[in-house]
Protein backbone atom coordinates (compact mmCIF):
# COMPACT_ATOMS: atom_id res chain seq x y z
CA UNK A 1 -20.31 -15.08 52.52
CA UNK A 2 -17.36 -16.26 50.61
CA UNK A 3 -19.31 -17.59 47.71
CA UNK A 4 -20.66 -14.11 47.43
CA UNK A 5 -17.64 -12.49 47.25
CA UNK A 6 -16.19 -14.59 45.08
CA UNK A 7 -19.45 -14.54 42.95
CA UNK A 8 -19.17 -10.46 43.33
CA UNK A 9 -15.01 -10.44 42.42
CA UNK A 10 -15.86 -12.76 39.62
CA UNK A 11 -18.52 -10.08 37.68
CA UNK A 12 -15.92 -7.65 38.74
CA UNK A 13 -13.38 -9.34 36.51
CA UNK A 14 -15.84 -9.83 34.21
CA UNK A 15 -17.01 -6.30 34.37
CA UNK A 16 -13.31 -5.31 33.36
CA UNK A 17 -12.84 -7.53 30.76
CA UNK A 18 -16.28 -6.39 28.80
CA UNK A 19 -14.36 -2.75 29.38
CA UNK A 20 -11.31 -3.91 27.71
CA UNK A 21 -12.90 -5.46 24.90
CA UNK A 22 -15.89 -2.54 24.22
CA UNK A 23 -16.79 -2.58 20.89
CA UNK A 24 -14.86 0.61 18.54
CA UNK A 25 -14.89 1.19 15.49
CA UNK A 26 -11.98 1.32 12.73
CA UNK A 27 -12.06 3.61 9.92
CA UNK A 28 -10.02 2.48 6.30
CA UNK A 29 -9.63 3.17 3.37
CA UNK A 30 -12.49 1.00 2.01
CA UNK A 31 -15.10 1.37 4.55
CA UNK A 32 -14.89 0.93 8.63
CA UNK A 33 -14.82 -2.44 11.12
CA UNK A 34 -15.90 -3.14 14.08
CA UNK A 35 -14.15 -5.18 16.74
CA UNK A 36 -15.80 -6.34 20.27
CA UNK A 37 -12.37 -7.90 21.09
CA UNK A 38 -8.44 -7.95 20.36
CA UNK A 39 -8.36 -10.51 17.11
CA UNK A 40 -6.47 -14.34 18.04
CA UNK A 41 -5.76 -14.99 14.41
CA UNK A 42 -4.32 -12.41 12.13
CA UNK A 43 -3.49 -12.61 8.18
CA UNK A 44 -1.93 -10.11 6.14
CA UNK A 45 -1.27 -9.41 3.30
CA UNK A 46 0.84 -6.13 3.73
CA UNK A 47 4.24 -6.32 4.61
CA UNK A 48 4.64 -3.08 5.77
CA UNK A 49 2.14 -3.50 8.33
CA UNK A 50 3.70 -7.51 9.33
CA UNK A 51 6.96 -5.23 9.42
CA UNK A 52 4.55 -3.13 12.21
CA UNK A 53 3.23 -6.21 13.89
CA UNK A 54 6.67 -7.50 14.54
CA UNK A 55 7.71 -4.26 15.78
CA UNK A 56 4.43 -4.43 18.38
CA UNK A 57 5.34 -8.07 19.35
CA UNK A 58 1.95 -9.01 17.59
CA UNK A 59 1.91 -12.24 16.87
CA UNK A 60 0.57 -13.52 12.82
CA UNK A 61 -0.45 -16.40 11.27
CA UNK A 62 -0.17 -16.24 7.81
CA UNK A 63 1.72 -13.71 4.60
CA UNK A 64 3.22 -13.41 1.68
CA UNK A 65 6.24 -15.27 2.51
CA UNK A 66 7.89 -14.94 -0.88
CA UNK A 67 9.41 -11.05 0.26
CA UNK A 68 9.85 -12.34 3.54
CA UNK A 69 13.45 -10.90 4.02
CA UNK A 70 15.57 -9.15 6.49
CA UNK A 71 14.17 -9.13 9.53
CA UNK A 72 11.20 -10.65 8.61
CA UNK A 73 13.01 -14.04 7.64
CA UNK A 74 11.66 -15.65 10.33
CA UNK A 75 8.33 -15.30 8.98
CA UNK A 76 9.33 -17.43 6.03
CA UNK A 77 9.24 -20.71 8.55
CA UNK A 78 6.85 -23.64 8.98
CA UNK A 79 5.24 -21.97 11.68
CA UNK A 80 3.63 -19.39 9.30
CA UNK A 81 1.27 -20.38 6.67
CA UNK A 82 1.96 -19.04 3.54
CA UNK A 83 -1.25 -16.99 2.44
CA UNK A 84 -0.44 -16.25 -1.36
CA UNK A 85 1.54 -13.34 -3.34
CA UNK A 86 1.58 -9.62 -2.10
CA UNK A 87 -1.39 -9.29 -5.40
CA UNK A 88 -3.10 -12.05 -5.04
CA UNK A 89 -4.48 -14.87 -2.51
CA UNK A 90 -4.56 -18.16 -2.03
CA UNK A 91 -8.46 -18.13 -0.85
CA UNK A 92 -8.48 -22.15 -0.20
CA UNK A 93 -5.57 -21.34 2.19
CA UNK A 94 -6.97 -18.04 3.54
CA UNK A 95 -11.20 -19.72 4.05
CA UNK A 96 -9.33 -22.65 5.61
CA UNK A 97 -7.52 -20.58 8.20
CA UNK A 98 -10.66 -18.72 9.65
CA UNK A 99 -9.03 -15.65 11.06
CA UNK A 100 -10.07 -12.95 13.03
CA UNK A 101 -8.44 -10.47 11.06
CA UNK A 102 -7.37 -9.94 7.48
CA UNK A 103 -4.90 -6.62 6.13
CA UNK A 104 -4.66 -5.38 2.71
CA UNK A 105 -3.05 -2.68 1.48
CA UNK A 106 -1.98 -1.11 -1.87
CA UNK A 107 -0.98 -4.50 -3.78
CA UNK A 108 -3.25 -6.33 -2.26
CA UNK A 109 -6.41 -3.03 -2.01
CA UNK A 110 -7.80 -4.88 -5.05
CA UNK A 111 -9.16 -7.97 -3.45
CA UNK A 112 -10.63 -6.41 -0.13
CA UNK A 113 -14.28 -7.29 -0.80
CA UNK A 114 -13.47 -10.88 -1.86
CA UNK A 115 -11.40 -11.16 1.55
CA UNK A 116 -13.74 -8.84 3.35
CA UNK A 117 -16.62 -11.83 2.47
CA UNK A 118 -14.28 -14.49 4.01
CA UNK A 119 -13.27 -12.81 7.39
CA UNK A 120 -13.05 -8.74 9.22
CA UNK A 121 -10.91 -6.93 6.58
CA UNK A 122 -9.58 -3.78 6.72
CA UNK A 123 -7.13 -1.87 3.92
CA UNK A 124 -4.05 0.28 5.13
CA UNK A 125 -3.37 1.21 1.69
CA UNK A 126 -1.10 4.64 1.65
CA UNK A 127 -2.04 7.55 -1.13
CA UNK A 128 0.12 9.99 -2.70
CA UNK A 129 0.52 12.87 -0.33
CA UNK A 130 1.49 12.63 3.14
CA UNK A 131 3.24 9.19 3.24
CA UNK A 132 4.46 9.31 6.66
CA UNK A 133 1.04 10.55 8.15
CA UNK A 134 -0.82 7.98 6.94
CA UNK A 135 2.29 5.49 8.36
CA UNK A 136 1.75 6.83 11.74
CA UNK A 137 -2.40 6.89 11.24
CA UNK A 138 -1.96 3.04 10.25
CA UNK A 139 0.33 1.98 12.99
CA UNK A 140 -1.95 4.05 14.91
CA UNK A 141 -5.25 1.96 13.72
CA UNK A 142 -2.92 -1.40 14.68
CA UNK A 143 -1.79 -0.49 18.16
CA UNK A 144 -5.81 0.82 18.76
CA UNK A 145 -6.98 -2.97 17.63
CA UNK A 146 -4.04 -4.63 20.12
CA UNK A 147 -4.15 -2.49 22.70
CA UNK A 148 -0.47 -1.13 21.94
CA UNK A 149 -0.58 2.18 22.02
CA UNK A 150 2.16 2.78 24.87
CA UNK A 151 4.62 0.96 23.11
CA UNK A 152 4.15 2.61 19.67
CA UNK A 153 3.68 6.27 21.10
CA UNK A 154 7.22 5.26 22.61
CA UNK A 155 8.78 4.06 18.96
CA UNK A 156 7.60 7.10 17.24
CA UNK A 157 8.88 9.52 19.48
CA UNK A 158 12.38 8.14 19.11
CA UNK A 159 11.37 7.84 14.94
CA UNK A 160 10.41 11.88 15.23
CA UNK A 161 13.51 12.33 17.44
CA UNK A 162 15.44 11.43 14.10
CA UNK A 163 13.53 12.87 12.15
CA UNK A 164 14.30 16.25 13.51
CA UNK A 165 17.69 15.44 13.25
CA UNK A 166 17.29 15.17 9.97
CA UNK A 167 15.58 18.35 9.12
CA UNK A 168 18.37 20.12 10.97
CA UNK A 169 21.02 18.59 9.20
CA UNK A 170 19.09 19.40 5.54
CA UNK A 171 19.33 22.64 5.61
CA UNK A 172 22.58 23.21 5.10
CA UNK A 173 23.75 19.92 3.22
CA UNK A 174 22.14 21.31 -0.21
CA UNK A 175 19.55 19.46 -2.90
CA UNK A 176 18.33 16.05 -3.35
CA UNK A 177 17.49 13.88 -6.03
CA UNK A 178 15.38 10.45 -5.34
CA UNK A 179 15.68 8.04 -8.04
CA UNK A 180 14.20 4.44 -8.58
CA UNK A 181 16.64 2.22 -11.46
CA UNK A 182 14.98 -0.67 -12.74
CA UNK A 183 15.73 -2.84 -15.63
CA UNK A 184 18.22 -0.52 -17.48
CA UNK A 185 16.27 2.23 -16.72
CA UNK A 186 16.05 5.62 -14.48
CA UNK A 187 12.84 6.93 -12.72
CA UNK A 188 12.64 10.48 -10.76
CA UNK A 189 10.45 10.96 -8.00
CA UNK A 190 9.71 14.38 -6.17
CA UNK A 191 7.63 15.92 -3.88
CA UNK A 192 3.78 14.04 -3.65
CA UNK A 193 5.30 11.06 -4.92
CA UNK A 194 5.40 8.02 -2.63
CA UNK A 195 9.10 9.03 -1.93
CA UNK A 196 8.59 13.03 -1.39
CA UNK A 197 8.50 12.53 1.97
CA UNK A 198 12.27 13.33 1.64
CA UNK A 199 11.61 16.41 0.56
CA UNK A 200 8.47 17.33 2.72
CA UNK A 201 8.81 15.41 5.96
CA UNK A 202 12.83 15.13 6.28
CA UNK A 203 13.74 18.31 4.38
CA UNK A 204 16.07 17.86 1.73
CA UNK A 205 15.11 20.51 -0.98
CA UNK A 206 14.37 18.76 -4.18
CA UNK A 207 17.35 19.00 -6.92
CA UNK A 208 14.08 19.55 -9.58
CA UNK A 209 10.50 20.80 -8.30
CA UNK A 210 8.93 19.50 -11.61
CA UNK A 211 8.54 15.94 -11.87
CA UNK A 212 5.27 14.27 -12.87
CA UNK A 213 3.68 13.07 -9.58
CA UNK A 214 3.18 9.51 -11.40
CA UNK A 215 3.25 6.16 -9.48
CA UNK A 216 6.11 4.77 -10.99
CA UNK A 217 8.03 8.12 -11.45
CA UNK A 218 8.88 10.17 -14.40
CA UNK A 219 11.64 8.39 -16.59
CA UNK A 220 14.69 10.60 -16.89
CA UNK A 221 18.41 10.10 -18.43
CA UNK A 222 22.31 10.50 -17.84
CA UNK A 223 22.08 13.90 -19.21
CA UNK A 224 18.91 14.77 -16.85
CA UNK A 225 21.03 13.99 -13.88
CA UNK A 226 23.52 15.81 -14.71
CA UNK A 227 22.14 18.86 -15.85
CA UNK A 228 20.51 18.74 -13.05
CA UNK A 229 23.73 17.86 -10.52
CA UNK A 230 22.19 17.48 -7.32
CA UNK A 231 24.29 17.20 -4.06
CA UNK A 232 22.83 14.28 -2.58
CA UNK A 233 21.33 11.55 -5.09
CA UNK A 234 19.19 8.78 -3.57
CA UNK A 235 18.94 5.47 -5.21
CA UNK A 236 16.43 2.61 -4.71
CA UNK A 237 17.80 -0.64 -6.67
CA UNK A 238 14.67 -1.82 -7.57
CA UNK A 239 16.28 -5.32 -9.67
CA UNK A 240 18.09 -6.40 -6.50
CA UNK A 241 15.06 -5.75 -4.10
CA UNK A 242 12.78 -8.23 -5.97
CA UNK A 243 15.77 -10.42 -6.65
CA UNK A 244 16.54 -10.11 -9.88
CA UNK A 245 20.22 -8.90 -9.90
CA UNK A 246 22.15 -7.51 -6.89
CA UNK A 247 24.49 -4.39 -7.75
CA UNK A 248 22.86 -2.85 -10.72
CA UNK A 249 22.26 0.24 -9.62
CA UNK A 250 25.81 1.00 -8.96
CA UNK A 251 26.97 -0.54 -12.64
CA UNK A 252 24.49 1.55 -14.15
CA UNK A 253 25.38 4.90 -12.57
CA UNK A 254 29.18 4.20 -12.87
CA UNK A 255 29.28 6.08 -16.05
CA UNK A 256 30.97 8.92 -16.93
CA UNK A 257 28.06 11.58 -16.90
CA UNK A 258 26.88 10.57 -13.53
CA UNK A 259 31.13 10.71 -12.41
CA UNK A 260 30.81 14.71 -13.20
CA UNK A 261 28.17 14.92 -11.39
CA UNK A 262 28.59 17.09 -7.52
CA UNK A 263 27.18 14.20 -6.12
CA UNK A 264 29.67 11.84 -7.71
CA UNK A 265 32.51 13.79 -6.85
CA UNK A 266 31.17 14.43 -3.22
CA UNK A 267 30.54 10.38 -2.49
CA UNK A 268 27.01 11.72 -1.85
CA UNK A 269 25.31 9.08 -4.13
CA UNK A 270 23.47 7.07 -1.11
CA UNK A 271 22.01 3.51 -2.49
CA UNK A 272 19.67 2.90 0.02
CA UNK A 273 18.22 -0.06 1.41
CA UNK A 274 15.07 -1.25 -1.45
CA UNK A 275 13.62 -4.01 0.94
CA UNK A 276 12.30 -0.82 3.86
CA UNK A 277 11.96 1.79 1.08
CA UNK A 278 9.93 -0.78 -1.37
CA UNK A 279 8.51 -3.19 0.01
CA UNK A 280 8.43 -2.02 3.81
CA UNK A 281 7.27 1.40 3.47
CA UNK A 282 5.10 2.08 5.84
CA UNK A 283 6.17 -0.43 8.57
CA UNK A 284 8.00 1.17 12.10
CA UNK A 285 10.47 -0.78 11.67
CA UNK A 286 11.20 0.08 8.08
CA UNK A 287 10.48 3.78 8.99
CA UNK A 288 13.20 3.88 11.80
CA UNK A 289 15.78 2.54 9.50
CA UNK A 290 15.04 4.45 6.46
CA UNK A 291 15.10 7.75 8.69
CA UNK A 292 18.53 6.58 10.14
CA UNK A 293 19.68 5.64 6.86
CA UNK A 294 18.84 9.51 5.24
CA UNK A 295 20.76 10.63 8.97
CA UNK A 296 23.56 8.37 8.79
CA UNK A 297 24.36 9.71 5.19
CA UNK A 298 24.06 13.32 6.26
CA UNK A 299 25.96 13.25 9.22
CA UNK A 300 29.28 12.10 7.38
C-alpha cells in the first residue's frame, strides 16, 4: 500500500512538474520560440536585457563583458565567460558553451540566424516608437520564460508609480530639449526617436516638435539651442559612456551661447547618466533609474 502511494505521489509530482514546464510559445522580433522548460544556461548578448536578468535574480553565463559597468561589474569576473562584442560574437566561445538560451537585440539583431543555428534565439530588439512599451513587452517575454512574473509586475508598478510622478511634475516645469554630444558634436532627438519617450511617456513638452526622427539624431548647433532656449536641456555624454573622455559634455556646453540660454541660467541643464540611457535602455533596472533621474531633476 505504501509503494502505491508513493508510486501515486510520485506521478503527482511529476504531473506538476510537466504543468510547470508546458510548452508556450514566444513571439520576437525575428520569428517565435518555443520552450518545454525554464532554460539552465543563458547567453546574451543585450545588455539591457542582462541589466533585466539581474534585476529578476536570473542567473547568466556568458556577455559582452567589455560595457560591463555599474552595476553590472560583477559580470565582468571569471565566473562569466566572455561571449564577444555587443556587434559581434565569438561563435567558437558561444558553440562551445551549448546554452539553452541565446538574446540579441538591436546591436547584436544582425547575427540572429547565425546564433539562432547554434542554440534557441530570440531578438528583443526595440523600434522607434513606443520605447518603453516594448521595455515592459520584453521584460514581460523574460519573466514569462523564468517564471518571474510576480516579481516584475511588482518592479513596474513602483517604475509607473514614478512615472506618474513625473508626468505631474511636467506640466508645469516648461519644455525640454534631449540632446546626445559626441565627438565635438551636438545631436537633437524628439518625439519617435529612441529618447522621445521623454516627451511621450514622462511628459515634458518638446522645446522643438520638428526634428528628423533619425537613429542617431538630427545634428544641431550653439545657435540652435539657443534660439531655441528650452527650460530643461537633457544631455547624454556619449564620449564618456564608451570611455573615451569623461566630462566632455560639460566643456563643450560651457560656452557662452549655451550660458544665455533659460536653461543655463536656471541650472536646468541635467547630464544624465549615458551607461542606463545608452547602453541600458531597456533594462528595469536602467528604467527605474533613468525615471528617478528625470524626477530627481524636476523635483528641485
Amino acid at each position: 500500500m505504501h509503494s502505491v502511494n508513493r508510486i501515486i505521489s510520485s506521478l503527482g509530482l511529476s504531473l506538476l512538474a510537466f504543468n510547470a514546464f508546458a510548452e508556450f510559445h514566444i513571439e520576437h522580433s525575428q520569428g517565435t520560440q518555443s520552450f518545454s522548460q525554464v532554460p539552465q544556461k543563458v547567453l546574451t548578448f543585450d545588455l539591457a536585457s542582462l541589466d533585466t536578468f539581474d534585476a529578476l535574480g536570473i542567473p547568466v553565463r556568458g556577455l559582452p563583458q567589455e560595457f560591463a559597468k555599474g552595476h553590472l561589474a560583477k559580470y565582468t569576473s571569471d565566473k562569466y565567460q566572455n561571449i564577444g562584442s555587443l556587434f559581434e560574437p565569438d561563435y567558437e566561445i558561444v558553440a562551445a558553451e551549448q546554452a539553452d538560451l541565446i538574446i540579441v537585440a538591436n546591436r547584436s539583431s544582425k547575427v540572429y540566424k547565425n546564433l539562432a543555428k547554434l542554440a534557441p534565439t530570440i531578438d528583443l530588439s526595440i523600434v522607434a516608437g513606443n520605447p518603453l512599451k516594448q521595455v515592459k513587452a520584453n521584460s514581460g517575454k523574460i519573466a514569462r520564460i523564468f517564471g518571474k512574473e510576480a516579481l516584475l509586475k511588482e518592479k513596474l508598478a513602483k517604475i509607473d508609480s514614478k512615472i506618474a510622478q513625473v508626468q505631474t511634475l511636467a506640466k508645469t516645469s516648461g519644455n525640454a530639449l534631449f540632446i546626445l554630444t559626441n565627438g565635438g558634436k551636438i545631436s537633437a532627438y524628439g518625439l519617435g526617436s529612441r529618447f522621445g519617450w521623454l516627451h511621450s511617456e514622462l511628459g515634458l513638452t518638446p522645446a522643438i516638435k520638428d526634428i528628423k526622427e533619425a537613429t542617431h539624431g538630427d545634428p544641431i548647433s550653439f545657435e540652435f539651442i539657443l534660439d531655441t532656449n528650452p527650460d530643461w536641456i537633457f544631455v547624454l555624454d556619449r564620449d564618456a559612456v564608451i570611455g573615451k573622455s569623461t566630462g566632455a559634455a560639460k566643456a563643450l556646453l560651457d560656452n557662452e551661447l549655451i550660458n544665455k540660454s533659460t536653461a543655463a541660467k536656471n541650472q536646468q541643464i541635467v547630464y544624465l547618466n549615458g551607461m542606463n540611457w545608452y547602453i541600458l535602455a531597456g533594462g528595469i533596472t536602467a528604467l527605474d533609474a533613468s525615471v528617478q533621474e528625470v524626477l530627481s531633476a524636476l523635483e528641485k
